[in-house]
Protein backbone atom coordinates (compact mmCIF):
# COMPACT_ATOMS: atom_id res chain seq x y z
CA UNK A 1 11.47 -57.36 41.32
CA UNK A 2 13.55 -59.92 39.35
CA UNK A 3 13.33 -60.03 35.42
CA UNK A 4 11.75 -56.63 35.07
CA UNK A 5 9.91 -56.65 31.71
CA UNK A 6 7.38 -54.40 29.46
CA UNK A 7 4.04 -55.34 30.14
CA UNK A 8 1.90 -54.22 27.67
CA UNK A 9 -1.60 -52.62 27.92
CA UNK A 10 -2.85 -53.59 24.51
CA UNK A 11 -3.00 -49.69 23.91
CA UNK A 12 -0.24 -49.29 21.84
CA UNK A 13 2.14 -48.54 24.62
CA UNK A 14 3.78 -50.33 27.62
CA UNK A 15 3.75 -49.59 31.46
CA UNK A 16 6.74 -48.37 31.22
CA UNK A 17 6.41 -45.31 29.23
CA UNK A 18 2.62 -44.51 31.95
CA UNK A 19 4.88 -44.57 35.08
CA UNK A 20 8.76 -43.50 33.90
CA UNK A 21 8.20 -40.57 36.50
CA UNK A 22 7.63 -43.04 39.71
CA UNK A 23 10.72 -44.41 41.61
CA UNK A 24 11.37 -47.48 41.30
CA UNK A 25 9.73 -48.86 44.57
CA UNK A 26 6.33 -47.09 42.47
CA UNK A 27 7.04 -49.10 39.40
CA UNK A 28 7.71 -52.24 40.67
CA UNK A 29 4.43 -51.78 42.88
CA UNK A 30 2.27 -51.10 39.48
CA UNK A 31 4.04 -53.44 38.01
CA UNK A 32 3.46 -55.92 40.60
CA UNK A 33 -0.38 -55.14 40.01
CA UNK A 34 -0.59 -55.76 36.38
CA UNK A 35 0.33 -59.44 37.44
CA UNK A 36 -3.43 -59.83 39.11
CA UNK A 37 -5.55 -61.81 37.02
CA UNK A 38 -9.12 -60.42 36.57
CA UNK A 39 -11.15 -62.55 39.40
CA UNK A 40 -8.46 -62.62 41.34
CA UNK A 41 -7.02 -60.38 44.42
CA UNK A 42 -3.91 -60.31 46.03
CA UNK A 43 -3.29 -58.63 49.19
CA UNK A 44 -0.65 -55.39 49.98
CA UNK A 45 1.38 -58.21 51.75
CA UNK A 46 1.60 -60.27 48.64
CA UNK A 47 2.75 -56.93 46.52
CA UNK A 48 5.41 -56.58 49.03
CA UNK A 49 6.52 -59.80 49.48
CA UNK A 50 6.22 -60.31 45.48
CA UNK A 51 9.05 -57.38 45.06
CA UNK A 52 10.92 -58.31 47.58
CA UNK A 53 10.45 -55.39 50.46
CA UNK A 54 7.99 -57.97 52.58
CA UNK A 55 7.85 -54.99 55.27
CA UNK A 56 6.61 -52.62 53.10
CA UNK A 57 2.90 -53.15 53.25
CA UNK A 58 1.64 -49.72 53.78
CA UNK A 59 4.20 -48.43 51.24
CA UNK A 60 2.64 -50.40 49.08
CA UNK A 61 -0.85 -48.90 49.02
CA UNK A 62 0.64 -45.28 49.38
CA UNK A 63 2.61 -46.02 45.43
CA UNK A 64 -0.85 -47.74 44.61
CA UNK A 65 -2.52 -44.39 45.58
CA UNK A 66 -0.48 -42.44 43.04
CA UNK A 67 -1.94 -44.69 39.85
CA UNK A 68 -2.01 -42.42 37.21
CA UNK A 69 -4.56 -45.22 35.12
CA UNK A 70 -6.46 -47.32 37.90
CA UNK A 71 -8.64 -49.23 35.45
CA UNK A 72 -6.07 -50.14 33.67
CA UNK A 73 -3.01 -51.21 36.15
CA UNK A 74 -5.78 -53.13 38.59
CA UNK A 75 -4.74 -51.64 41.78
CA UNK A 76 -8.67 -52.31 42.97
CA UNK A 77 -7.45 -56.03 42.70
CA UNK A 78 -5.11 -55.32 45.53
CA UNK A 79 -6.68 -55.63 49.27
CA UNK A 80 -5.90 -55.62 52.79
CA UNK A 81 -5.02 -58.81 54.88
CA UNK A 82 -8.27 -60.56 56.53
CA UNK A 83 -10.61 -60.08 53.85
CA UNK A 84 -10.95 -56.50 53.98
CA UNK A 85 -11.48 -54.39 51.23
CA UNK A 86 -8.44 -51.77 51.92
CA UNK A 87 -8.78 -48.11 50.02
CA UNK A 88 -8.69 -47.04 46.56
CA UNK A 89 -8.33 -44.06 45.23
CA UNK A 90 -11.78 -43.65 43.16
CA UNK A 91 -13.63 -45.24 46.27
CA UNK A 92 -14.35 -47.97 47.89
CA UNK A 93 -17.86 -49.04 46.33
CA UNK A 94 -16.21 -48.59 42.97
CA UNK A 95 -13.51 -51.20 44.18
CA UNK A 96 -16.31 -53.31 45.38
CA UNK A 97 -18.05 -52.67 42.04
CA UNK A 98 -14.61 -53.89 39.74
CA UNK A 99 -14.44 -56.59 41.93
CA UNK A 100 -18.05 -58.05 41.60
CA UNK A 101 -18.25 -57.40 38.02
CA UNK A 102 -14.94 -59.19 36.92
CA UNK A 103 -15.61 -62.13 39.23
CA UNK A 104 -19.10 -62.49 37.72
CA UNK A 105 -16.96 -61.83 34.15
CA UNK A 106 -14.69 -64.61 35.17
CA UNK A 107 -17.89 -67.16 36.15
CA UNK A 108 -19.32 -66.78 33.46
CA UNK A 109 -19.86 -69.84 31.13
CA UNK A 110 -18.10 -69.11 27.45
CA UNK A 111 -21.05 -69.91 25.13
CA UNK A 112 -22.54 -68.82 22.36
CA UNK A 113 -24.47 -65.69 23.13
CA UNK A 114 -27.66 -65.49 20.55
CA UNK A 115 -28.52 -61.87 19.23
CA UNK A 116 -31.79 -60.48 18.57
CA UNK A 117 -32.22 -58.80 15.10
């Protein structure tokens, strides 16, 4: 993956200290991930393709697997080619789940929300 850099969690700490047990091919796979947008998915291809090993599709989901924080790096954001779902390691209706709630996150209109005292 070209220009490796921190990404940050907003918890104090960056990716980088989570994964500094996982190979390489692992980090740059869960790196890969935190580059999803909420809303958005990107297939296994895409993560190969995106660091550089465009073969390595099925690798892909096996270092995906081995999250150690799956609501945090989005690997549910990540799914198969032909608009299938693909696995996860929590489940697949919890993928579904993610999925549906931040696209209906991501639809929804910003405006003033009025609060009931």
């Amino acid at each position: 993956m070209q220009g490796r850099r921190k990404i940050s969690l907003n918890i104090g700490r960056s990716i980088d200290i989570i994964i500094k047990r996982f190979t390489p091919f692992q980090k740059d796979v869960l790196r890969a991930a935190c580059e999803i947008k909420p809303g958005e998915t990107k297939t296994y291809k895409w993560i190969a393709e995106r660091i550089g090993r465009p073969n390595a599709q099925r690798a892909v989901g096996t270092a995906l697997k081995k999250n150690p924080l799956p609501l945090l790096i989005p690997c549910h954001r990540v799914v198969a080619s032909g608009d299938k779902i693909g696995g996860y390691a929590l489940g697949v209706e919890l993928k579904n789940e993610l999925l549906k709630f931040e696209k209906y996150l991501c639809t929804v209109p910003n405006r003033k929300r009025k609060i009931d005292k």
